[in-house]
C-alpha atoms as a PDB file:
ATOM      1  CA  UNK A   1     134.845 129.895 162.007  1.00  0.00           C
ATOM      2  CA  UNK A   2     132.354 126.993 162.535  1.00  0.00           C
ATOM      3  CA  UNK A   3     131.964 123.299 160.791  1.00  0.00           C
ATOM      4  CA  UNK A   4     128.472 122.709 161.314  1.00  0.00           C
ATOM      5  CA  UNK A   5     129.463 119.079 159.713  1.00  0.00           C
ATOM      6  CA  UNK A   6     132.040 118.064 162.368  1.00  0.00           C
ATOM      7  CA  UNK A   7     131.875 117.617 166.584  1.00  0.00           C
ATOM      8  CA  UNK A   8     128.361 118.588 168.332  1.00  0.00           C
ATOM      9  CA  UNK A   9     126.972 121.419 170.551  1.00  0.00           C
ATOM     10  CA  UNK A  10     126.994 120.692 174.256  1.00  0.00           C
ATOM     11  CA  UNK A  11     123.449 120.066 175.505  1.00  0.00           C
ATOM     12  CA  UNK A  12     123.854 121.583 178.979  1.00  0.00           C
ATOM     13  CA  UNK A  13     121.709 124.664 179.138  1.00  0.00           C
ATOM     14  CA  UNK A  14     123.815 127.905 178.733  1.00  0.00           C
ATOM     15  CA  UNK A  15     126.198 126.398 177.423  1.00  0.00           C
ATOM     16  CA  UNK A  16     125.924 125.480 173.746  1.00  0.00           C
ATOM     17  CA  UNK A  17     129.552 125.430 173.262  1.00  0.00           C
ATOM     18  CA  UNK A  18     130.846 123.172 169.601  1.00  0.00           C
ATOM     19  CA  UNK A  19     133.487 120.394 170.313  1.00  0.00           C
ATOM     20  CA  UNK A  20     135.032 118.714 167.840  1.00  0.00           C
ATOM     21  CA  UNK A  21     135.151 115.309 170.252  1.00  0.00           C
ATOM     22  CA  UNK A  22     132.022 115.829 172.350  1.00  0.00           C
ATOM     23  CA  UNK A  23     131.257 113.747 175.455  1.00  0.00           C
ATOM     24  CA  UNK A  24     128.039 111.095 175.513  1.00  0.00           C
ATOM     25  CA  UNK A  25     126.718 110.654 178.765  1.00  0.00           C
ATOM     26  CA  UNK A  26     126.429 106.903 179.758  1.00  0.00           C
ATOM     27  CA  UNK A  27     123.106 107.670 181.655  1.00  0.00           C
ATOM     28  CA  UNK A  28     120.855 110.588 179.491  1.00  0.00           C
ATOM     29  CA  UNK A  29     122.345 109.645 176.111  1.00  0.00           C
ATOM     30  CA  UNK A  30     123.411 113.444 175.904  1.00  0.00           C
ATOM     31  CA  UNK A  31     126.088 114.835 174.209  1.00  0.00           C
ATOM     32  CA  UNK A  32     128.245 117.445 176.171  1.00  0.00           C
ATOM     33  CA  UNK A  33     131.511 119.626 175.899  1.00  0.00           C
ATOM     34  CA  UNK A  34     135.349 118.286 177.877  1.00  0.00           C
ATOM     35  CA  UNK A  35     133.974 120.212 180.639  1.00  0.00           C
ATOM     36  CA  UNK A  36     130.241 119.124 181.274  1.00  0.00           C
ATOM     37  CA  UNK A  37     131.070 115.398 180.706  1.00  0.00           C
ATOM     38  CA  UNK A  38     130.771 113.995 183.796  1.00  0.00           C
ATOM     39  CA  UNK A  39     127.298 113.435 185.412  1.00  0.00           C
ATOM     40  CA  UNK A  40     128.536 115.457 188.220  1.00  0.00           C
ATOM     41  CA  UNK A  41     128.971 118.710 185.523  1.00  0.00           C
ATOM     42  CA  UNK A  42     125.847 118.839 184.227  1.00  0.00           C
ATOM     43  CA  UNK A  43     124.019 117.499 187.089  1.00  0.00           C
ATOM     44  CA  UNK A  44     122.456 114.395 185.581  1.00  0.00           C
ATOM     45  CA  UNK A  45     119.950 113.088 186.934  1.00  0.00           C
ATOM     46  CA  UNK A  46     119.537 109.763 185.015  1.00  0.00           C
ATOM     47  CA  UNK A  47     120.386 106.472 186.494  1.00  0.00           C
ATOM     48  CA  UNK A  48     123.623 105.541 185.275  1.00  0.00           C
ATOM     49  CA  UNK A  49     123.251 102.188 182.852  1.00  0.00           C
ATOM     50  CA  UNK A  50     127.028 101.628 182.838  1.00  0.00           C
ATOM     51  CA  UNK A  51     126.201 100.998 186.826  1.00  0.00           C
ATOM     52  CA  UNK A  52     123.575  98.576 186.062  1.00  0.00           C
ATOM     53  CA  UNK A  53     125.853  96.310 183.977  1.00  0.00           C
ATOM     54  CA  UNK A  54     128.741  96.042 186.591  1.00  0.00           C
ATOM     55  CA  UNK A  55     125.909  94.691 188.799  1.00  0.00           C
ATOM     56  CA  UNK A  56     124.468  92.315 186.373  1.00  0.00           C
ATOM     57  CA  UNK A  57     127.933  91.249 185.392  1.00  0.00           C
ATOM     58  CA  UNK A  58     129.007  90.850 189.096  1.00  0.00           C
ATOM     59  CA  UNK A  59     125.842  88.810 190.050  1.00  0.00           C
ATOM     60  CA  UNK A  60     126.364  86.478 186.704  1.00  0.00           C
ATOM     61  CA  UNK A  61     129.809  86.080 187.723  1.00  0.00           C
ATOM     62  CA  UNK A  62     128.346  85.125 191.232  1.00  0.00           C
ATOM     63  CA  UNK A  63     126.001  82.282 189.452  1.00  0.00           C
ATOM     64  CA  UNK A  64     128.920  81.003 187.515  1.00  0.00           C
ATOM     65  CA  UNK A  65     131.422  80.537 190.077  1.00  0.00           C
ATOM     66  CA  UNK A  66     128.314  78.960 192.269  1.00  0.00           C
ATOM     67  CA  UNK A  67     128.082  76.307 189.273  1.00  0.00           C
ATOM     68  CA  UNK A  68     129.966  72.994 189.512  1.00  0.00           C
ATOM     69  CA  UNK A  69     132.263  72.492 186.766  1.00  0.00           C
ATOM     70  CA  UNK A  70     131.072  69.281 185.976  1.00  0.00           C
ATOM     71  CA  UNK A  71     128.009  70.520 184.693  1.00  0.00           C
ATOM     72  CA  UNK A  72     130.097  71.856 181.685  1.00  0.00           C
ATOM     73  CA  UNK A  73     132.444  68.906 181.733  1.00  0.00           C
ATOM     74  CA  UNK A  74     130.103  65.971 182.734  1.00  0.00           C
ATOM     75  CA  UNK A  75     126.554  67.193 181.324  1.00  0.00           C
ATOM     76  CA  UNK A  76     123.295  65.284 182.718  1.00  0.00           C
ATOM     77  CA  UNK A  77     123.157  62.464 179.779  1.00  0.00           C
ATOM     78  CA  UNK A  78     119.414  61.208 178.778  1.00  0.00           C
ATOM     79  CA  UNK A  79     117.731  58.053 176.851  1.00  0.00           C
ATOM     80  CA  UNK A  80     119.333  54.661 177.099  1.00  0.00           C
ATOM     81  CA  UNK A  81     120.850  55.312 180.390  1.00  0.00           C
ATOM     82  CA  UNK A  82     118.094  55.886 181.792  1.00  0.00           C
ATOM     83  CA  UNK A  83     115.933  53.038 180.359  1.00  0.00           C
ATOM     84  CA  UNK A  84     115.045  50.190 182.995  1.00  0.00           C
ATOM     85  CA  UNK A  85     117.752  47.639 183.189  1.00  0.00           C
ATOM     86  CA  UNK A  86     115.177  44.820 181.745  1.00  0.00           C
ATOM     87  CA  UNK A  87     114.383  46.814 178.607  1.00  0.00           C
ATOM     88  CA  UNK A  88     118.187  47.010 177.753  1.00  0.00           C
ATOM     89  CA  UNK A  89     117.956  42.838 177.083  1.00  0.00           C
ATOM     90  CA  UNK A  90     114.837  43.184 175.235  1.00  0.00           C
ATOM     91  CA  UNK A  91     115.527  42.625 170.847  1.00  0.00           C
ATOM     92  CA  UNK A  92     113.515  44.192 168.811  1.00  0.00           C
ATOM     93  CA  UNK A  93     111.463  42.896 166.089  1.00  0.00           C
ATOM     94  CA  UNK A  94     113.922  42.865 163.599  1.00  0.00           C
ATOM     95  CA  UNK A  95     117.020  42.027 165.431  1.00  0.00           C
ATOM     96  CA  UNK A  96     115.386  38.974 165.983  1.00  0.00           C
ATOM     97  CA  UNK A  97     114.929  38.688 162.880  1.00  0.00           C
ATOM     98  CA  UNK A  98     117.939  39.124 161.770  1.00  0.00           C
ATOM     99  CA  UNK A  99     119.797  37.082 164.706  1.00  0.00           C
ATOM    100  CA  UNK A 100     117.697  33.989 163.443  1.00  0.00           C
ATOM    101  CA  UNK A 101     118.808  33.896 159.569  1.00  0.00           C
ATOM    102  CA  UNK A 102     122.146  34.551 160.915  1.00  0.00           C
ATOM    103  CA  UNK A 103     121.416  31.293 162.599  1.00  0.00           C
ATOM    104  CA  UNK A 104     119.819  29.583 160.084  1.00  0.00           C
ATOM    105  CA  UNK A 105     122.575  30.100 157.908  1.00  0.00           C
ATOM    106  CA  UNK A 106     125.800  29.170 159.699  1.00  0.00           C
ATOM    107  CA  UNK A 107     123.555  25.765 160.326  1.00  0.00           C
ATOM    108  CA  UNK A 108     123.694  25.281 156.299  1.00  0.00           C
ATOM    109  CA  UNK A 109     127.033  26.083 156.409  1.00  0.00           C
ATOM    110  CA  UNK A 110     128.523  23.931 158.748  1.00  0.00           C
ATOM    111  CA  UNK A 111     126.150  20.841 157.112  1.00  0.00           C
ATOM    112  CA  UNK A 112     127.447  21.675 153.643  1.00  0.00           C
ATOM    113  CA  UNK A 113     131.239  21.175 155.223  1.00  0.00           C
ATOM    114  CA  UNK A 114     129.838  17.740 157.020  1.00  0.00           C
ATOM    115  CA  UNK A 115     128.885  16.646 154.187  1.00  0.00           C
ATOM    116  CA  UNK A 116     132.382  17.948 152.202  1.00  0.00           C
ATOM    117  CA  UNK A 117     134.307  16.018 154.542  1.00  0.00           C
ATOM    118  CA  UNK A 118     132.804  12.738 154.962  1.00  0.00           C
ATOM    119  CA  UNK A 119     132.877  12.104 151.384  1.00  0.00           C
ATOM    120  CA  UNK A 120     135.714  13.746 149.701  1.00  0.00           C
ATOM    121  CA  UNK A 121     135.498  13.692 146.150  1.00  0.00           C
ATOM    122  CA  UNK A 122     138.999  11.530 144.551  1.00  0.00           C
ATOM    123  CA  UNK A 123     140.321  12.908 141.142  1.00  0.00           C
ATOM    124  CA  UNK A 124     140.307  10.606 138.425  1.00  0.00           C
ATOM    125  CA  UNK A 125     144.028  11.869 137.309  1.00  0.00           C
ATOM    126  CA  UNK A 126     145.449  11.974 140.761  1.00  0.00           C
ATOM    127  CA  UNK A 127     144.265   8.483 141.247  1.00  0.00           C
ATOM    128  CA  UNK A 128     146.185   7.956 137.947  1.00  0.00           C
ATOM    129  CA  UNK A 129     149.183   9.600 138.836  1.00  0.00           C
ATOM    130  CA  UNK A 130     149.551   7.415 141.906  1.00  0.00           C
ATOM    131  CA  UNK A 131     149.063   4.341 140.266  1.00  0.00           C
ATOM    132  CA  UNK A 132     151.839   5.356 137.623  1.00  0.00           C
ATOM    133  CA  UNK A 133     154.237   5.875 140.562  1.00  0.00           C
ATOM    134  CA  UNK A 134     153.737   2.414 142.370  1.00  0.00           C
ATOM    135  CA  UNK A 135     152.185   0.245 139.092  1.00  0.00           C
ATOM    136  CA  UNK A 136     154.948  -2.833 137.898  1.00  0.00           C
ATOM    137  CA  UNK A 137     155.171  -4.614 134.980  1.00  0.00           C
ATOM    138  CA  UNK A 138     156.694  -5.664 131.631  1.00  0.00           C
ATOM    139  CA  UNK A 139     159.258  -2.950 131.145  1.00  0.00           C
ATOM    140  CA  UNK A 140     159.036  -3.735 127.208  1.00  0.00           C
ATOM    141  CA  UNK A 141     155.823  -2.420 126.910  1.00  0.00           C
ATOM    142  CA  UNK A 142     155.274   1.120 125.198  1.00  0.00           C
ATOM    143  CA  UNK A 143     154.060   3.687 127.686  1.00  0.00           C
ATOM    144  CA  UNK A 144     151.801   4.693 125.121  1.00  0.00           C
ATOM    145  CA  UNK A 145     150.076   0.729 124.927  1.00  0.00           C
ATOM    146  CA  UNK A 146     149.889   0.856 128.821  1.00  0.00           C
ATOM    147  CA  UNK A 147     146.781   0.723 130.967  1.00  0.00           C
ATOM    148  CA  UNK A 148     147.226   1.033 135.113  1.00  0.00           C
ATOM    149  CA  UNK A 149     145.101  -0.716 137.336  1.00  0.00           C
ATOM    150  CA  UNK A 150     144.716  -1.973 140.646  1.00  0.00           C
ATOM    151  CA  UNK A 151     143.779  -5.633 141.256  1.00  0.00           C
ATOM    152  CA  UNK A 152     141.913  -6.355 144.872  1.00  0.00           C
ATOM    153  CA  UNK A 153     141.204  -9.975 145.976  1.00  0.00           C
ATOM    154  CA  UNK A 154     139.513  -9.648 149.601  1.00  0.00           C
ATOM    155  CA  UNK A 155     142.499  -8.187 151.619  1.00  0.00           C
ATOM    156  CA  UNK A 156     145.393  -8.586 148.553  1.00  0.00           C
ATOM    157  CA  UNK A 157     145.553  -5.598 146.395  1.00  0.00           C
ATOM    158  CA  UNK A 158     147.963  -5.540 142.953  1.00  0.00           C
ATOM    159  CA  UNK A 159     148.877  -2.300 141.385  1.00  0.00           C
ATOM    160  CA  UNK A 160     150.154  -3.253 137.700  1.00  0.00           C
ATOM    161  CA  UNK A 161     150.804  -1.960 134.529  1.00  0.00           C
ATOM    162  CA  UNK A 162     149.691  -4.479 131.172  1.00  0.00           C
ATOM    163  CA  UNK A 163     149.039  -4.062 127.702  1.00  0.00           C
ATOM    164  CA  UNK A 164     145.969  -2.576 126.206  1.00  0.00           C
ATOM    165  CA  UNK A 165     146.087  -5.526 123.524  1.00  0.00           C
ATOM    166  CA  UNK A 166     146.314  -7.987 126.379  1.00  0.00           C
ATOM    167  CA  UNK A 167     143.489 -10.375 126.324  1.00  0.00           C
ATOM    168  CA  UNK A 168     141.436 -10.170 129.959  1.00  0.00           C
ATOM    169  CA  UNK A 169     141.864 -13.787 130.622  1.00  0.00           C
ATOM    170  CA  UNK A 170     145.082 -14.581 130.182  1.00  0.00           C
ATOM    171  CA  UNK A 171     146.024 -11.219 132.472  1.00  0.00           C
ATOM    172  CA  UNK A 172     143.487 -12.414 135.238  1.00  0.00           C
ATOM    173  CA  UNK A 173     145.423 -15.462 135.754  1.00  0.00           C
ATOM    174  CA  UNK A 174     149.154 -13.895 135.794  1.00  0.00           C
ATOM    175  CA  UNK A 175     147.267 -11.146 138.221  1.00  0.00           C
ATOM    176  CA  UNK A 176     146.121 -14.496 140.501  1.00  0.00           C
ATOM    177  CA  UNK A 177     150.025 -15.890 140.150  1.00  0.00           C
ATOM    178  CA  UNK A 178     151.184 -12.193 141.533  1.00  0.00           C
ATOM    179  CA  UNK A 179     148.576 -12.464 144.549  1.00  0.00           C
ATOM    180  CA  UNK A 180     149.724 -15.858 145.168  1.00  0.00           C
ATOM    181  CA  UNK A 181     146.518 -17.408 144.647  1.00  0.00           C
ATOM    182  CA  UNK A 182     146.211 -20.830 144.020  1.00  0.00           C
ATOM    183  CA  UNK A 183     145.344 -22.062 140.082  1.00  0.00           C
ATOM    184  CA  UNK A 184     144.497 -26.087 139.967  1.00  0.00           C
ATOM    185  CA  UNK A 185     142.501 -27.491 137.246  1.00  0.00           C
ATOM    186  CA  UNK A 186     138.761 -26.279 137.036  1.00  0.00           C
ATOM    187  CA  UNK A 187     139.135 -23.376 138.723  1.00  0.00           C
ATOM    188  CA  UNK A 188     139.308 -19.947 136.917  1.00  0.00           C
ATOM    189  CA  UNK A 189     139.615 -16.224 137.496  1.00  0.00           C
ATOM    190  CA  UNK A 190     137.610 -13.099 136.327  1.00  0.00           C
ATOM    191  CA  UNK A 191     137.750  -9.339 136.721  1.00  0.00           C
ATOM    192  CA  UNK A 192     135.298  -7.062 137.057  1.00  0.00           C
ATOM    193  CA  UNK A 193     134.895  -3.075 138.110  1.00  0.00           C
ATOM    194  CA  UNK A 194     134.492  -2.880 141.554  1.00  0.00           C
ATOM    195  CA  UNK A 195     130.866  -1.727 141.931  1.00  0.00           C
ATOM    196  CA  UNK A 196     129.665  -3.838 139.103  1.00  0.00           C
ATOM    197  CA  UNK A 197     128.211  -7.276 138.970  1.00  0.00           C
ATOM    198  CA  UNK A 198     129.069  -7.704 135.215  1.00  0.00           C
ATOM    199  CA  UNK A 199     132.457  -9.481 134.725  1.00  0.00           C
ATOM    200  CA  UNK A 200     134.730  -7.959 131.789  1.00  0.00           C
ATOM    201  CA  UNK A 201     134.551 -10.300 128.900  1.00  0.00           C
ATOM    202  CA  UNK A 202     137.730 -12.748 129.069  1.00  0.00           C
ATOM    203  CA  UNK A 203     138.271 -13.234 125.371  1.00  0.00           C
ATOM    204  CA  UNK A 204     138.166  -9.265 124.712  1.00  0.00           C
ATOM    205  CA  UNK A 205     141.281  -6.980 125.710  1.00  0.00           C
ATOM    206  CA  UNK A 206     141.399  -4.150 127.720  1.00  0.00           C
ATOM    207  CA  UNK A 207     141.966  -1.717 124.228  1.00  0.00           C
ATOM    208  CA  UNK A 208     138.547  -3.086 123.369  1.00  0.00           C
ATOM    209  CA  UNK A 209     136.906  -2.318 126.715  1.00  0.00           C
ATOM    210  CA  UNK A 210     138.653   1.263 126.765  1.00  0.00           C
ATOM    211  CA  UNK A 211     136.556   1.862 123.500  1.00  0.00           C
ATOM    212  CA  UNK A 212     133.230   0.827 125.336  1.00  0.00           C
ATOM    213  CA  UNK A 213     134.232   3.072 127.845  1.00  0.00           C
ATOM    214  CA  UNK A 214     130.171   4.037 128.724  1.00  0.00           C
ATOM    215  CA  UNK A 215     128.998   0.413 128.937  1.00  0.00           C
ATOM    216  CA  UNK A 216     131.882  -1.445 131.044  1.00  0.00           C
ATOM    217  CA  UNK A 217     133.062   1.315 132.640  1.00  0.00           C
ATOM    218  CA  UNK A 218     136.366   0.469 132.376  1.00  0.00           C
ATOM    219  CA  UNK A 219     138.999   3.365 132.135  1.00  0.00           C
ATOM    220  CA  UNK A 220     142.360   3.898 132.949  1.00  0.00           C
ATOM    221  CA  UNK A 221     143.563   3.717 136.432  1.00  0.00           C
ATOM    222  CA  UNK A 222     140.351   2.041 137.434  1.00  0.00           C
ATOM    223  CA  UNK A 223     139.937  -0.544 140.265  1.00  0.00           C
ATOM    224  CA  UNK A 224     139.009  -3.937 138.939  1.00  0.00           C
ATOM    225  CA  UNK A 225     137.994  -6.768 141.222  1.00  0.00           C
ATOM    226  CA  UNK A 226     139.317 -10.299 140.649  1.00  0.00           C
ATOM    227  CA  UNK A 227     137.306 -13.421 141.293  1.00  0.00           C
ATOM    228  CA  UNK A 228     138.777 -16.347 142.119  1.00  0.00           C
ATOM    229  CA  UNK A 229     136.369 -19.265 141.484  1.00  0.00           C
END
């Protein structure tokens, strides 16, 4: 009984027998029975392909072992190694660019600190503070009726502590006493903010003066010059 559905016929010529595994030929393509298989059986005559392969493989297998591995490990790099050695120092347009606003500002920078440094800016309650810590005085005097200033005559300086309902004339002279300046008849002292030419009022107080804070510029923990004349 025959499956036409499974094996093939062998294609040798008087032959024709049905295998259910038939043989292809490598060099016709033909299908044949277990015992016309070989070329040899069925006298084939085409040039065997599976031939051609072992040669092609064999002479690629040649080539490669010809090939230096560092072409695989080490390949032949292109572009900027191979640019001239002049063109590798060359900017472009936009790096220098770029390279002079980098330079342009670091230059503001550095005047801005200059600038930062050769006049530092003093704190008003710092300068207060310190003048708390070294200021003398009446002890008797409310801390809350206290104003702290320092006196300067030429090289003598005077940090004190006096009454805001002191009058400025009568403190002047004590503040001359304390910088052992010299008081003989006709000759008087005055006080003034350093950096004005305007000499603070001697009949007024320093409370007074406090309250016309914008026009004498007098405040607390100033620097007040004193004139000896």
């Amino acid at each position: 009984m025959e499956l036409p559905g499974v094996g093939g016929k062998c294609q040798l010529d008087g032959c024709g027998v049905l295998d259910f595994l038939p043989v292809a030929c490598d060099a016709c393509r033909k299908q044949f029975c277990a015992a016309h298989g070989c070329a040899a059986a069925h006298q084939c005559s085409a040039p065997s392909r599976s031939s051609d392969s072992v040669v092609a493989s064999q002479q690629l297998g040649r080539q490669q072992a010809s090939t230096p591995v560092s072409v695989y490990t080490h390949p032949q790099r292109t572009g900027p190694k191979d640019a001239r050695p002049s063109a590798k120092r060359e900017l472009t347009a936009e790096q220098v660019l770029a390279l002079e606003a980098h330079q342009l500002l670091s230059a503001r920078v550095g005047q801005k600190a200059t600038i930062r440094t050769s006049e530092p800016r003093k704190s008003p309650k710092l300068e207060l503070m310190r003048l708390k810590a070294k200021a003398t005085g009446n002890p008797s005097i409310d801390v809350d009726d206290r104003i702290y200033l320092c006196i300067k005559h030429k090289t003598k300086s005077l940090v004190v502590f006096e009454a805001k309902r002191a009058v400025i004339g009568n403190a002047a002279e004590r503040f001359a006493k304390q910088l052992g300046l010299s008081m003989t008849p006709g000759r008087s002292c005055r006080l003034r903010v350093v950096g004005s030419d305007q000499p603070l009022p001697p009949n007024g107080t320093f409370g007074s003066e406090l309250a016309a804070e914008a026009d004498a510029g007098l405040y607390n923990g100033c620097t007040l010059e004193l004139d000896h004349l």
